[in-house]
PDB file of N, CA and C in Angstrom:
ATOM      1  N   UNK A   1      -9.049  81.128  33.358  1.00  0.00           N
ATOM      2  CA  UNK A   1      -8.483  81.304  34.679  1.00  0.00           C
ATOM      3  C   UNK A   1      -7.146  82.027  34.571  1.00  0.00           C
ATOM      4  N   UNK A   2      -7.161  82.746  35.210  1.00  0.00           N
ATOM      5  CA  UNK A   2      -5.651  83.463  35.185  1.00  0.00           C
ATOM      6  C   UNK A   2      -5.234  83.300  36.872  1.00  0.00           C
ATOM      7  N   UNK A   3      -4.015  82.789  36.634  1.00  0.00           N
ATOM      8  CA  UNK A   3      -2.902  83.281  38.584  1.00  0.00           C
ATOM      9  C   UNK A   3      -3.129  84.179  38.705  1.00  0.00           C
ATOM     10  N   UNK A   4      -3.152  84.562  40.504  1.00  0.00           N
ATOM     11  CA  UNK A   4      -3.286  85.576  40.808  1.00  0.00           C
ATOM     12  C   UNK A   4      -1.657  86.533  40.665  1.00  0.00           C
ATOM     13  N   UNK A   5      -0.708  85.516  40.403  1.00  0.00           N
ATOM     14  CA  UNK A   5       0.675  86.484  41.070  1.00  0.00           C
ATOM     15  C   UNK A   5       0.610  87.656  39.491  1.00  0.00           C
ATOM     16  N   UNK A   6       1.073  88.965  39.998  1.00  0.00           N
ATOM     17  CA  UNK A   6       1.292  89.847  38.893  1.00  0.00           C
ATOM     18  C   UNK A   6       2.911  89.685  38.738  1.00  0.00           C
ATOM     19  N   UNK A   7       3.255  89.595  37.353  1.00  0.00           N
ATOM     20  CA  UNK A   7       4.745  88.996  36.857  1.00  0.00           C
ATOM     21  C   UNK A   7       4.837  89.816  35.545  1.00  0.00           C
ATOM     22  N   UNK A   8       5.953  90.328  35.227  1.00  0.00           N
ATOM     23  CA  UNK A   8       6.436  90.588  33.814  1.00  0.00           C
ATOM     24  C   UNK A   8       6.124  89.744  32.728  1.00  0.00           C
ATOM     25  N   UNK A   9       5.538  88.928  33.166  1.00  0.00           N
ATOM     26  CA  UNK A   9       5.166  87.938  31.232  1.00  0.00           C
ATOM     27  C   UNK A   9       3.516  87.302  31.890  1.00  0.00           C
ATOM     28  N   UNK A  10       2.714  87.499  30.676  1.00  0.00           N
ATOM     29  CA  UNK A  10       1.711  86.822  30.565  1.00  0.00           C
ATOM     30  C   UNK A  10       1.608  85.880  29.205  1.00  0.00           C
ATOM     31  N   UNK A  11       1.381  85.013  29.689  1.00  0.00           N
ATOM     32  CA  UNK A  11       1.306  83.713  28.538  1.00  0.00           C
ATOM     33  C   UNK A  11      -0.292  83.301  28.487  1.00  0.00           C
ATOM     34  N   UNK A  12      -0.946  83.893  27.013  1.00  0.00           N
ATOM     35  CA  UNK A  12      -2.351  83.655  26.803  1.00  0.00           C
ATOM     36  C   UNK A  12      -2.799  82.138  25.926  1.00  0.00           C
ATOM     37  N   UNK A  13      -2.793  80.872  26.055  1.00  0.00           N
ATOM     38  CA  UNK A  13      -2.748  79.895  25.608  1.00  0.00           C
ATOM     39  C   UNK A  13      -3.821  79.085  26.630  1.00  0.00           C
ATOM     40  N   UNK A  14      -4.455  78.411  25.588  1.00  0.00           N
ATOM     41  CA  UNK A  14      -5.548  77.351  26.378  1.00  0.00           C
ATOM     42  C   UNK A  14      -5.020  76.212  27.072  1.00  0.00           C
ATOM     43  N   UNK A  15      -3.968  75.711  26.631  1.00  0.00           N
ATOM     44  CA  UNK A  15      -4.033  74.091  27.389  1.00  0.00           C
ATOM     45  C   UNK A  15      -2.121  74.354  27.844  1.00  0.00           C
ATOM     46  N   UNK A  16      -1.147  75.079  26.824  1.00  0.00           N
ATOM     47  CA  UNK A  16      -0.173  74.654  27.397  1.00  0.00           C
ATOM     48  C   UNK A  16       0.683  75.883  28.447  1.00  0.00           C
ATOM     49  N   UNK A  17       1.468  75.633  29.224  1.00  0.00           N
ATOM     50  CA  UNK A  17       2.706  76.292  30.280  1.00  0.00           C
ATOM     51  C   UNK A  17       3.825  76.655  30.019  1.00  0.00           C
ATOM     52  N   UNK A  18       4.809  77.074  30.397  1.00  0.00           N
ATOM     53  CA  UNK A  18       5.907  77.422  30.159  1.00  0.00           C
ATOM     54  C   UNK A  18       6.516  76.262  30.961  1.00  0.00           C
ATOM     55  N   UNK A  19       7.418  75.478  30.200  1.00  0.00           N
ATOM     56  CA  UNK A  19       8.300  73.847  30.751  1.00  0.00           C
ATOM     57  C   UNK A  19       9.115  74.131  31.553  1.00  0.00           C
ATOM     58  N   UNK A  20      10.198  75.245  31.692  1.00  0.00           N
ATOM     59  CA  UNK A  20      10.878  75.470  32.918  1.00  0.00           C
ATOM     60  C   UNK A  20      10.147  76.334  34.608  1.00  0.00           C
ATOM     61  N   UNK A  21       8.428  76.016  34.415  1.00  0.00           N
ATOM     62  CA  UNK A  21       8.210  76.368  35.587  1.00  0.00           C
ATOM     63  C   UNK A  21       8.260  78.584  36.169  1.00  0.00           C
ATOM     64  N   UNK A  22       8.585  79.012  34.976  1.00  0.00           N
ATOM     65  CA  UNK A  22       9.242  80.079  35.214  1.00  0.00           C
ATOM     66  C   UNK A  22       7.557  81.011  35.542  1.00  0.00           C
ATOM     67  N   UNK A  23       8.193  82.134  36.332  1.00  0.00           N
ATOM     68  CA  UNK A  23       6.835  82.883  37.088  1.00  0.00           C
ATOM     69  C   UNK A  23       6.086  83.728  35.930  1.00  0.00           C
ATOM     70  N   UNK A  24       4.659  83.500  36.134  1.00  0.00           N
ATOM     71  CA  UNK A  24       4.217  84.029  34.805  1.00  0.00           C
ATOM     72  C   UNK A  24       2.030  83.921  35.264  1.00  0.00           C
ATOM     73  N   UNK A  25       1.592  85.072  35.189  1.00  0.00           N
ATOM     74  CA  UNK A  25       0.638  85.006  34.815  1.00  0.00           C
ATOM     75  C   UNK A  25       0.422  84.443  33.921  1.00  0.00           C
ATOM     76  N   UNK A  26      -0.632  83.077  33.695  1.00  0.00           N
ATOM     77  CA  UNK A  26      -1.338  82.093  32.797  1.00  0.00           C
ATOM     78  C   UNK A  26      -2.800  82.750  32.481  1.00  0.00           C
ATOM     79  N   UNK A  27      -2.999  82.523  31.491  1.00  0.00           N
ATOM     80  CA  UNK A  27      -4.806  83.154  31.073  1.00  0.00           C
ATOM     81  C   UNK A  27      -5.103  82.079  29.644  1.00  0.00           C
ATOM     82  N   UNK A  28      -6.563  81.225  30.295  1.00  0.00           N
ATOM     83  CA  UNK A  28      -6.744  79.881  29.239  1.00  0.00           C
ATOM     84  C   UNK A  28      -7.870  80.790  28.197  1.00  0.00           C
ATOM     85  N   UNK A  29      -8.309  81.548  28.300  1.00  0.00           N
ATOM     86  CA  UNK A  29      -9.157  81.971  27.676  1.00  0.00           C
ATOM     87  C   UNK A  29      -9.160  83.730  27.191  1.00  0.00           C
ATOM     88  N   UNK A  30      -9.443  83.890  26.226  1.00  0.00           N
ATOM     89  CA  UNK A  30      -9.467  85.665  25.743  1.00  0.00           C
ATOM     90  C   UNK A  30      -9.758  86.581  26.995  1.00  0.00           C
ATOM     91  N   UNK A  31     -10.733  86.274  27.342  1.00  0.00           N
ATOM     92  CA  UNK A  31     -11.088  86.992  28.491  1.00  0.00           C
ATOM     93  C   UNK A  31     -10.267  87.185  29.580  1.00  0.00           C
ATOM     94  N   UNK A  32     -10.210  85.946  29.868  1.00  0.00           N
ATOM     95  CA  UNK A  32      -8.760  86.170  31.233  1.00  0.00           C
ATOM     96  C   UNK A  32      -7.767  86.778  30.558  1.00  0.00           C
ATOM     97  N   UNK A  33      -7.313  86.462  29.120  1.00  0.00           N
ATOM     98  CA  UNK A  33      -6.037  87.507  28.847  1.00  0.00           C
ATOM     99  C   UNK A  33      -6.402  89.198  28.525  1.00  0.00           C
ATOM    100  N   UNK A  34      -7.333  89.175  28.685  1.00  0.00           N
ATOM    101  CA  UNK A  34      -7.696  90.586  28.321  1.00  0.00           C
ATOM    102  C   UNK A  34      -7.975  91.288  29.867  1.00  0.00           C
ATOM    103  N   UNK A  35      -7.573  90.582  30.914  1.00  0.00           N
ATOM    104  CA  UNK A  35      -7.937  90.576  32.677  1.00  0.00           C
ATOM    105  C   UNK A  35      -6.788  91.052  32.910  1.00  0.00           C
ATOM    106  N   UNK A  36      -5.765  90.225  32.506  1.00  0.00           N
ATOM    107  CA  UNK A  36      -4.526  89.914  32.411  1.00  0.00           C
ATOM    108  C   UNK A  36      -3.952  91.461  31.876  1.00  0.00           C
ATOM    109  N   UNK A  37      -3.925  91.444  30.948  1.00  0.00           N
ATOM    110  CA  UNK A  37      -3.641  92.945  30.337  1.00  0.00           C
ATOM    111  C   UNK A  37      -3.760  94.060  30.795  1.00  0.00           C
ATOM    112  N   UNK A  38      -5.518  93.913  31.063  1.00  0.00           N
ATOM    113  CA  UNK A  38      -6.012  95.507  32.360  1.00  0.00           C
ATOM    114  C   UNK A  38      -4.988  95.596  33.282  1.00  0.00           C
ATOM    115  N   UNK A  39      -4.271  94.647  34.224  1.00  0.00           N
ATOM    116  CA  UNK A  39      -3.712  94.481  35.573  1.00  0.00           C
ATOM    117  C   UNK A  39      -2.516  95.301  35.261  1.00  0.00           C
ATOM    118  N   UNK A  40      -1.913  95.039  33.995  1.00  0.00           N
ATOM    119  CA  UNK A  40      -0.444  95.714  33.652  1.00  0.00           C
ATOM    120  C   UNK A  40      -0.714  96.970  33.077  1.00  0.00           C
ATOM    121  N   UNK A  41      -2.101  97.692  32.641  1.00  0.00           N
ATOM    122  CA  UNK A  41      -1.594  98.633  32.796  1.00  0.00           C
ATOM    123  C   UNK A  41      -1.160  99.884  33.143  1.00  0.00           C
ATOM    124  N   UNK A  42      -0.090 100.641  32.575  1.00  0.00           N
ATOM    125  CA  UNK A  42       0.185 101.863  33.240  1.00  0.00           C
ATOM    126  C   UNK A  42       1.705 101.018  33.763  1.00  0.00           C
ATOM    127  N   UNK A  43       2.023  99.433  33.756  1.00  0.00           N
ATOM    128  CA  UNK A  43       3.423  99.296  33.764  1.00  0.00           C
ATOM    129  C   UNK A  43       3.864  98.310  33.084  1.00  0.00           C
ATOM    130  N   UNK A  44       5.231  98.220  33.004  1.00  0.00           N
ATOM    131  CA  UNK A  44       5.689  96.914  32.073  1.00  0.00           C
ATOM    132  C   UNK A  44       5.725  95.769  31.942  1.00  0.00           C
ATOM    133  N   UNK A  45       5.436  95.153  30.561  1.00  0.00           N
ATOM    134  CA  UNK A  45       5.093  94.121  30.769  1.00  0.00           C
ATOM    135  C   UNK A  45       6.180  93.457  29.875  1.00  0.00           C
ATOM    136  N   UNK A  46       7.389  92.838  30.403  1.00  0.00           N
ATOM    137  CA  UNK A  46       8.349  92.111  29.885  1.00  0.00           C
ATOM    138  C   UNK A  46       7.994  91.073  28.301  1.00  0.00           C
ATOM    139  N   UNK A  47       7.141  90.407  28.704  1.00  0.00           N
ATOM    140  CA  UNK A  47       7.389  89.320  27.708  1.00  0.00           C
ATOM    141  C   UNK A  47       5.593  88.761  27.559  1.00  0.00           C
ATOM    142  N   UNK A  48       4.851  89.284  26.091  1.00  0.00           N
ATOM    143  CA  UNK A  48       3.268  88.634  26.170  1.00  0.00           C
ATOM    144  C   UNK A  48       3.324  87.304  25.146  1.00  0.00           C
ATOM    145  N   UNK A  49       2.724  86.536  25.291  1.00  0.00           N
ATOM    146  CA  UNK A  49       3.452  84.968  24.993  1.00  0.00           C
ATOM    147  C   UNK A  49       1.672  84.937  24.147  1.00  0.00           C
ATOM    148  N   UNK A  50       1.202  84.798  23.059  1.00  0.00           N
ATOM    149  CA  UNK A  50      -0.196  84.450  22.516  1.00  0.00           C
ATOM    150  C   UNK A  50      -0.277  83.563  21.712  1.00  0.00           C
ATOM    151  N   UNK A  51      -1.213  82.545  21.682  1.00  0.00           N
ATOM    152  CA  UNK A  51      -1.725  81.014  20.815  1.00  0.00           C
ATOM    153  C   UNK A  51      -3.101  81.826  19.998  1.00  0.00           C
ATOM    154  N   UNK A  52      -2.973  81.528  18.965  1.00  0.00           N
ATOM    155  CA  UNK A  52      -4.215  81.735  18.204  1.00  0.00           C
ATOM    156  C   UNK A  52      -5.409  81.193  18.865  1.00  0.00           C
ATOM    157  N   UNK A  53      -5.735  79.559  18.705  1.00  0.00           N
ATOM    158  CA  UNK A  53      -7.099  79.113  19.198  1.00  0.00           C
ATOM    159  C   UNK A  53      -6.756  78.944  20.656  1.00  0.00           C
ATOM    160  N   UNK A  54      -7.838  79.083  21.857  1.00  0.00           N
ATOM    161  CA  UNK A  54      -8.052  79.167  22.481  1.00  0.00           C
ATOM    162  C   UNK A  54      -8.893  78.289  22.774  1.00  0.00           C
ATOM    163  N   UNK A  55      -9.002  77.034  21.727  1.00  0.00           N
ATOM    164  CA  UNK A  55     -10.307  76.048  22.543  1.00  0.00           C
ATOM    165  C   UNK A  55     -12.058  76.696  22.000  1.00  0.00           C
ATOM    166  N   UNK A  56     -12.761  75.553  21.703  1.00  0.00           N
ATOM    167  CA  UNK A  56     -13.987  75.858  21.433  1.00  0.00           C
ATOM    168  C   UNK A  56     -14.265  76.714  20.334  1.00  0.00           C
ATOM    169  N   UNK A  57     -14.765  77.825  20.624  1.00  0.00           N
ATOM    170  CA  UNK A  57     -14.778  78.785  19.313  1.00  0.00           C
ATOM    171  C   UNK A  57     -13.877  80.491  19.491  1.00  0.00           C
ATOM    172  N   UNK A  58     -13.173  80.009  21.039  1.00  0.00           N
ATOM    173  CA  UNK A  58     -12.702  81.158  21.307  1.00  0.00           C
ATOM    174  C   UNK A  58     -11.096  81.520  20.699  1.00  0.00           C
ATOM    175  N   UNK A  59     -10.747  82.830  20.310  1.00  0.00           N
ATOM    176  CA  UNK A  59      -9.617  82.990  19.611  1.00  0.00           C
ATOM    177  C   UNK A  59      -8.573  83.787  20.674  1.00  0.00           C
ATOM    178  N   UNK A  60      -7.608  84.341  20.034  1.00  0.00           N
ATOM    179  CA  UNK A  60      -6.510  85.335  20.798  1.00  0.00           C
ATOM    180  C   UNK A  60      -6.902  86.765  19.725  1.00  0.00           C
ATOM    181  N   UNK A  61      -7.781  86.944  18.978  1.00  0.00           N
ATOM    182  CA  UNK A  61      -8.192  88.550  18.405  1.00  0.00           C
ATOM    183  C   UNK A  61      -8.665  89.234  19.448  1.00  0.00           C
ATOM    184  N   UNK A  62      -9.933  89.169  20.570  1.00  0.00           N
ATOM    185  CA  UNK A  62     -10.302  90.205  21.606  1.00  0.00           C
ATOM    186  C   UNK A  62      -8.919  90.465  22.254  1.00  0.00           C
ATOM    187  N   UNK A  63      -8.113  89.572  22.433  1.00  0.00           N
ATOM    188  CA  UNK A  63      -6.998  90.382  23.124  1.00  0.00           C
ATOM    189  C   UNK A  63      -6.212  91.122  22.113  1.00  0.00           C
ATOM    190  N   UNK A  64      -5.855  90.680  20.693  1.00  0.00           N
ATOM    191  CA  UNK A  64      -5.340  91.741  19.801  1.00  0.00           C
ATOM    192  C   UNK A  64      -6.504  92.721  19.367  1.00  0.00           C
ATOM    193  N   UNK A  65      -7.032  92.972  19.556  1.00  0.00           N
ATOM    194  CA  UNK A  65      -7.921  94.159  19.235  1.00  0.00           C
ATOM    195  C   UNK A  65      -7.707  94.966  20.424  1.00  0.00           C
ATOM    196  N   UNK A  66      -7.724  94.488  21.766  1.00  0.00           N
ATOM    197  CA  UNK A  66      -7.363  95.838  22.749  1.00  0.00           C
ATOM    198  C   UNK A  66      -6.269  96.156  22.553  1.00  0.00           C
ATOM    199  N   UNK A  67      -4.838  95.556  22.449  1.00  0.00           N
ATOM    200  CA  UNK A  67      -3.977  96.010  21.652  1.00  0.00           C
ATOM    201  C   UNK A  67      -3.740  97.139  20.825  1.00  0.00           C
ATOM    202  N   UNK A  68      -4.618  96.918  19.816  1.00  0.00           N
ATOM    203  CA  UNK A  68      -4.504  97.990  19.043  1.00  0.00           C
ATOM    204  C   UNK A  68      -5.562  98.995  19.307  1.00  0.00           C
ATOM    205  N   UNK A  69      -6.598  98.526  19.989  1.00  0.00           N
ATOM    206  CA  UNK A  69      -7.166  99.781  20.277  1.00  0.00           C
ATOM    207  C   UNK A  69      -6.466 100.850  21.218  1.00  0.00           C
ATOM    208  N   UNK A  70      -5.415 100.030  22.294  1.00  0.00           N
ATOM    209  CA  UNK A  70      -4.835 100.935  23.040  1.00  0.00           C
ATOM    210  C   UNK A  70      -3.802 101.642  22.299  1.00  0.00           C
ATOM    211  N   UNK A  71      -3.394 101.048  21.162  1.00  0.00           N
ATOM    212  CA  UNK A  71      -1.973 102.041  19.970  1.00  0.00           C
ATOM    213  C   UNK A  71      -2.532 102.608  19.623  1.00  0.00           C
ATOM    214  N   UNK A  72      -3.903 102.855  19.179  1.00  0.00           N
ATOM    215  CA  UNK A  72      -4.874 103.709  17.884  1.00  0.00           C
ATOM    216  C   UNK A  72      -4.998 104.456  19.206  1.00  0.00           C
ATOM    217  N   UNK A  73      -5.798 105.038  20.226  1.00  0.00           N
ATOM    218  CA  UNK A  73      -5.655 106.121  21.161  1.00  0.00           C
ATOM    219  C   UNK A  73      -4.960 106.337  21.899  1.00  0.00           C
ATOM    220  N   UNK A  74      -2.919 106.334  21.333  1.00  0.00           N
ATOM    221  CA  UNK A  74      -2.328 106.643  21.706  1.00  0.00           C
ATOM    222  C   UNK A  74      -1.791 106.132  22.915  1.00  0.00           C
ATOM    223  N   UNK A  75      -1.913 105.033  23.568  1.00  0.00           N
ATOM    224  CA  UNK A  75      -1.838 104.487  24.976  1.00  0.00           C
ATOM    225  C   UNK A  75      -1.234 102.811  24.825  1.00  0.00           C
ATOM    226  N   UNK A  76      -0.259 102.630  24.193  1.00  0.00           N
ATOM    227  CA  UNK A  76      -0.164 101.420  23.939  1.00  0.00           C
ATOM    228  C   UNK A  76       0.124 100.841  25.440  1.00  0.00           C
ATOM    229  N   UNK A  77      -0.111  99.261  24.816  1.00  0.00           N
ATOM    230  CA  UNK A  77       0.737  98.626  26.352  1.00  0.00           C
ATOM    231  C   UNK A  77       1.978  98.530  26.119  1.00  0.00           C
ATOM    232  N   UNK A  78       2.547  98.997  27.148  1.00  0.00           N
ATOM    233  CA  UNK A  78       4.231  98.570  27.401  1.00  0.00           C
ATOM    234  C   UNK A  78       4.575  97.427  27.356  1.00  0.00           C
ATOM    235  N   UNK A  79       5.206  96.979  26.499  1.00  0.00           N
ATOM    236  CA  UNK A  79       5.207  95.429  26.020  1.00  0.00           C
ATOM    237  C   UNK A  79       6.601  95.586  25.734  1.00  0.00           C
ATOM    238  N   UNK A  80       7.536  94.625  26.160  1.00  0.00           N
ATOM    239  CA  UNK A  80       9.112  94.277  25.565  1.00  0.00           C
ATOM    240  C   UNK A  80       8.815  93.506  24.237  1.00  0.00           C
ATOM    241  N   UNK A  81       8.247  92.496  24.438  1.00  0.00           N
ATOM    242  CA  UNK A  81       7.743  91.802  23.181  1.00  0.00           C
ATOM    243  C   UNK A  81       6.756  90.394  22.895  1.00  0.00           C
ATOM    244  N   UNK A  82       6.490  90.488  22.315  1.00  0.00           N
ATOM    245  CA  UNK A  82       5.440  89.948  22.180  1.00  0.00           C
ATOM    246  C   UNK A  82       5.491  88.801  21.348  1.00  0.00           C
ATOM    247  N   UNK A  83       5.597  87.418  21.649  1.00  0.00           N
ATOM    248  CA  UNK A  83       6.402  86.143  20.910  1.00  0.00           C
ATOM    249  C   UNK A  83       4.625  85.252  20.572  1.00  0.00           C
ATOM    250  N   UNK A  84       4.646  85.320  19.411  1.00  0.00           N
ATOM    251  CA  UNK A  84       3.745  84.444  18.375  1.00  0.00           C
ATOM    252  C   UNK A  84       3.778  83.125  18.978  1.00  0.00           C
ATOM    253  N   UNK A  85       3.250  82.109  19.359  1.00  0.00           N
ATOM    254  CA  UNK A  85       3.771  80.708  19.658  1.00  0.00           C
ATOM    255  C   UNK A  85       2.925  79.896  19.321  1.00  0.00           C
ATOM    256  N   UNK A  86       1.801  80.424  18.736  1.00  0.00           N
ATOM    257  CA  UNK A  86       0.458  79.422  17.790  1.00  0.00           C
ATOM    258  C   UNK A  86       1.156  78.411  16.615  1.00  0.00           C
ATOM    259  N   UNK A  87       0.386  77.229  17.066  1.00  0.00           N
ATOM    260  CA  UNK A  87       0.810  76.285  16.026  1.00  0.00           C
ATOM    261  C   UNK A  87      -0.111  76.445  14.127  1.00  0.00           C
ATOM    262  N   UNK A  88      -0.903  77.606  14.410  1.00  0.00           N
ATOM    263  CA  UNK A  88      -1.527  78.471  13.607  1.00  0.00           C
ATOM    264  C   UNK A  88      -1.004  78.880  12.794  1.00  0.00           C
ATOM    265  N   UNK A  89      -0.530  78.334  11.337  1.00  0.00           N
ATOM    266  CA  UNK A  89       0.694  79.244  10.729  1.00  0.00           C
ATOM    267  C   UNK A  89      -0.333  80.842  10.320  1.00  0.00           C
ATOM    268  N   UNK A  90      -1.515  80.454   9.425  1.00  0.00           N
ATOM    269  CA  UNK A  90      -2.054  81.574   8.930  1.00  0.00           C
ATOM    270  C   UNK A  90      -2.639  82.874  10.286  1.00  0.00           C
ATOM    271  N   UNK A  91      -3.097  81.692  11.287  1.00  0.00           N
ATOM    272  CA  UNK A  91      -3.272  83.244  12.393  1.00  0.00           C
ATOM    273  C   UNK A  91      -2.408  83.657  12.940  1.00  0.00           C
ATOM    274  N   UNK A  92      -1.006  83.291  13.278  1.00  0.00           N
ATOM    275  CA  UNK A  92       0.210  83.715  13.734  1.00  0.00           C
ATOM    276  C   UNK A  92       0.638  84.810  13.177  1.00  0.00           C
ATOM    277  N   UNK A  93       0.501  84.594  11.415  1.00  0.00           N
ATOM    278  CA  UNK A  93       1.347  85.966  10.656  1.00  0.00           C
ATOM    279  C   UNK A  93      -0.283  87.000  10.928  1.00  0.00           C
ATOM    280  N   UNK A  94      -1.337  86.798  10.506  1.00  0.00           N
ATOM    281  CA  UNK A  94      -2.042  87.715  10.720  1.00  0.00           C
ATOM    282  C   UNK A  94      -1.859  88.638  12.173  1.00  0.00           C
ATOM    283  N   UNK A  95      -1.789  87.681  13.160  1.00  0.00           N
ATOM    284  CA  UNK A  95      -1.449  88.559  14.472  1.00  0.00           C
ATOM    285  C   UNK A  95      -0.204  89.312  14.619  1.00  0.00           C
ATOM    286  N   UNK A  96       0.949  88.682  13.711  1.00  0.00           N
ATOM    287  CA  UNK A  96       2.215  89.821  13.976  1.00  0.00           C
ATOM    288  C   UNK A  96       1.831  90.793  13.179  1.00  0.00           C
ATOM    289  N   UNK A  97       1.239  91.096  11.958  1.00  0.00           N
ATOM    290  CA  UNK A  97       0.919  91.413  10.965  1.00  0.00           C
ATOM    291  C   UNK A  97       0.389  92.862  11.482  1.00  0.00           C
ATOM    292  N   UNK A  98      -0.952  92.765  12.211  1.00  0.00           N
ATOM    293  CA  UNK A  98      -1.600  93.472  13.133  1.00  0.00           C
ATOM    294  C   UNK A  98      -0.794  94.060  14.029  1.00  0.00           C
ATOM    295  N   UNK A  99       0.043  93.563  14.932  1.00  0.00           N
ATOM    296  CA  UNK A  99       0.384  94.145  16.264  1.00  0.00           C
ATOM    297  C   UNK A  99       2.073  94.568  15.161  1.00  0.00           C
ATOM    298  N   UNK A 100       2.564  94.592  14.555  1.00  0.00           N
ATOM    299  CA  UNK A 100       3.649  95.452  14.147  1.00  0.00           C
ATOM    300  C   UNK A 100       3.041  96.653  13.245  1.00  0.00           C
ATOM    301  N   UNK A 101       1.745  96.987  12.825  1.00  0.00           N
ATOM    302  CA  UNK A 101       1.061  97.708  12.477  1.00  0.00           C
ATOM    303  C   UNK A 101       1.047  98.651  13.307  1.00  0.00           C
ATOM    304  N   UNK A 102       0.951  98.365  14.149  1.00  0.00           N
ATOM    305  CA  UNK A 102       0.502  99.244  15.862  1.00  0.00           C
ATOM    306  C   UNK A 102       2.317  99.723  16.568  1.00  0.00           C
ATOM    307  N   UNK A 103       3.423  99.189  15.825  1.00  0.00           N
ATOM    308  CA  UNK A 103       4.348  99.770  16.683  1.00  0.00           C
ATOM    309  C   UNK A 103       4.852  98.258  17.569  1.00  0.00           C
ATOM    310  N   UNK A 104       4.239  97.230  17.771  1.00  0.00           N
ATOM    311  CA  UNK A 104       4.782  96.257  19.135  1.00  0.00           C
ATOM    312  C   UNK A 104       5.668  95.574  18.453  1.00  0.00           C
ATOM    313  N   UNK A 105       6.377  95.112  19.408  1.00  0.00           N
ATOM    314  CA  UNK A 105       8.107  94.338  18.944  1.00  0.00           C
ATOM    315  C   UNK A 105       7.229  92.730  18.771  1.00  0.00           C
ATOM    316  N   UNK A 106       7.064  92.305  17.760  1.00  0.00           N
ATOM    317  CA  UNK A 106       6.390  91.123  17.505  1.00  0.00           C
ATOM    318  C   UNK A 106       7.514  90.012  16.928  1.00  0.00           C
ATOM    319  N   UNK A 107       7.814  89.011  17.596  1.00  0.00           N
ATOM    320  CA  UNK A 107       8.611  87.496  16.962  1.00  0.00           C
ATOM    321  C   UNK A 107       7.716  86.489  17.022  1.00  0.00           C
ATOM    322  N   UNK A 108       8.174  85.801  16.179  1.00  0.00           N
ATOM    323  CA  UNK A 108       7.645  84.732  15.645  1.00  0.00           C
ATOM    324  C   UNK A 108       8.077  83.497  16.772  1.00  0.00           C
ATOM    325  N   UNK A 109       6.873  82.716  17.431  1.00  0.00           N
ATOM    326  CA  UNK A 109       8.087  81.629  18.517  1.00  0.00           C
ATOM    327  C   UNK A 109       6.848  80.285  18.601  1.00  0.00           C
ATOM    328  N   UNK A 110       6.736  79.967  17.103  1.00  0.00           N
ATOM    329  CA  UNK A 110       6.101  78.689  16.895  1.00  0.00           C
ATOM    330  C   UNK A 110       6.836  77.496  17.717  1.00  0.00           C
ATOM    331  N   UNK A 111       6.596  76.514  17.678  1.00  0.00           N
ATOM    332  CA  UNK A 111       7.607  75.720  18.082  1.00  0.00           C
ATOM    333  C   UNK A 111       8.520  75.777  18.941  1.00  0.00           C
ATOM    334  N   UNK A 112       7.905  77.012  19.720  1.00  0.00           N
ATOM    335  CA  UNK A 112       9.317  77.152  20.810  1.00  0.00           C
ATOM    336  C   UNK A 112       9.748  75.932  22.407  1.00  0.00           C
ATOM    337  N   UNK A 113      10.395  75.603  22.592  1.00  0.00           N
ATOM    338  CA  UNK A 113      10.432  74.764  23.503  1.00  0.00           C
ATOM    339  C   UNK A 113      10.336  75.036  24.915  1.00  0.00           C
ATOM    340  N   UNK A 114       9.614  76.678  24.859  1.00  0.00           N
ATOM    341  CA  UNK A 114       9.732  77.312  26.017  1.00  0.00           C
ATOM    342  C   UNK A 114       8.058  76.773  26.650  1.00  0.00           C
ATOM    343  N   UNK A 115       7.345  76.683  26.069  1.00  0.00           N
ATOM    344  CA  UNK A 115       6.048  76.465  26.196  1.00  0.00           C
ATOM    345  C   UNK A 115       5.900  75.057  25.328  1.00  0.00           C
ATOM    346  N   UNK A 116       4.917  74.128  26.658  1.00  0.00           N
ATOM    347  CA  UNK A 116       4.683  72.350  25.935  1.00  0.00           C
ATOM    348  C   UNK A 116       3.452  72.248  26.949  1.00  0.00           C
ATOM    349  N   UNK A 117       3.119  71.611  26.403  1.00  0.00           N
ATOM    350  CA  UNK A 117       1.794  70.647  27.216  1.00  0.00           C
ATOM    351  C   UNK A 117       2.357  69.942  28.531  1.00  0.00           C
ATOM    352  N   UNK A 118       1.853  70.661  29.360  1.00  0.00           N
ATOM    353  CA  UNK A 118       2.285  69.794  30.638  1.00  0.00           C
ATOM    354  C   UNK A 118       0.880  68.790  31.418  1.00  0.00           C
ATOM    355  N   UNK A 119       1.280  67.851  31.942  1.00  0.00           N
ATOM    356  CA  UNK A 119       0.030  67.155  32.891  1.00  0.00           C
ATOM    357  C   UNK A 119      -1.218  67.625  33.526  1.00  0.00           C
ATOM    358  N   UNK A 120      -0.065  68.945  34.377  1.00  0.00           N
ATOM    359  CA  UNK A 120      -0.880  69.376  35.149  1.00  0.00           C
ATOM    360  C   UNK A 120      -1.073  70.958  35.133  1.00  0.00           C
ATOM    361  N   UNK A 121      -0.988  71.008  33.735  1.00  0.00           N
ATOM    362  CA  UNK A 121      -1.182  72.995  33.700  1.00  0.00           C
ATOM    363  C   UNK A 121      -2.302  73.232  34.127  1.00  0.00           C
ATOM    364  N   UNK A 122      -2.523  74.806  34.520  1.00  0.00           N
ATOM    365  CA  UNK A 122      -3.727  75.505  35.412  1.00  0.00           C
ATOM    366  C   UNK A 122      -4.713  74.995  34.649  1.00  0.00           C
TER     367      UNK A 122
END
């Protein structure tokens, strides 16, 4: 499920939110973040927030693969940056690994306190 509001940050994670409430396209699944992505582009996209697992057997790679498919034909997404936040140590570095390959401003934001499990996330 992804919000409908279009916002400078999309946060692609299955179960958790951003704790201060702050405005943000949510996407629980690859697909919605790869929905999510189409919508921005052609404009900027402040801040992309990605969790490795996604629940079940689904991952955060279909969305790094359009990624780089859009750097490999020249068309990247406009991305400020792009913050790691998987509790994933080994798929975290593989994904910065990948997307600084391609040119994107990639940090590391395991553990960040910006994003927690809330009650009642989407």
């Amino acid at each position: 499920m992804v919000t409908e509001k279009l916002t400078g940050i999309v946060l692609v994670d299955d179960l958790r939110s951003f704790v201060d409430g702050r405005m943000a396209q949510v996407a629980r699944t690859s697909r919605a973040g790869i929905e999510a992505l189409e919508r921005h582009r052609g404009r900027r996209l402040d801040e992309l927030w990605l969790d490795h697992d996604l629940g079940e057997d689904d991952t955060i790679w279909p969305v790094v693969e359009v990624l780089e498919r859009a750097a490999y034909e020249e068309r990247p997404f406009n991305i400020g940056v792009v913050y790691v936040h998987s509790a994933n140590p080994a798929g975290a570095e593989k994904i910065m690994q990948a997307l600084r390959r391609w040119g994107y401003n990639v940090r590391p934001a395991a553990g960040s306190p910006q994003v927690g499990y809330l009650p009642d996330a989407d």
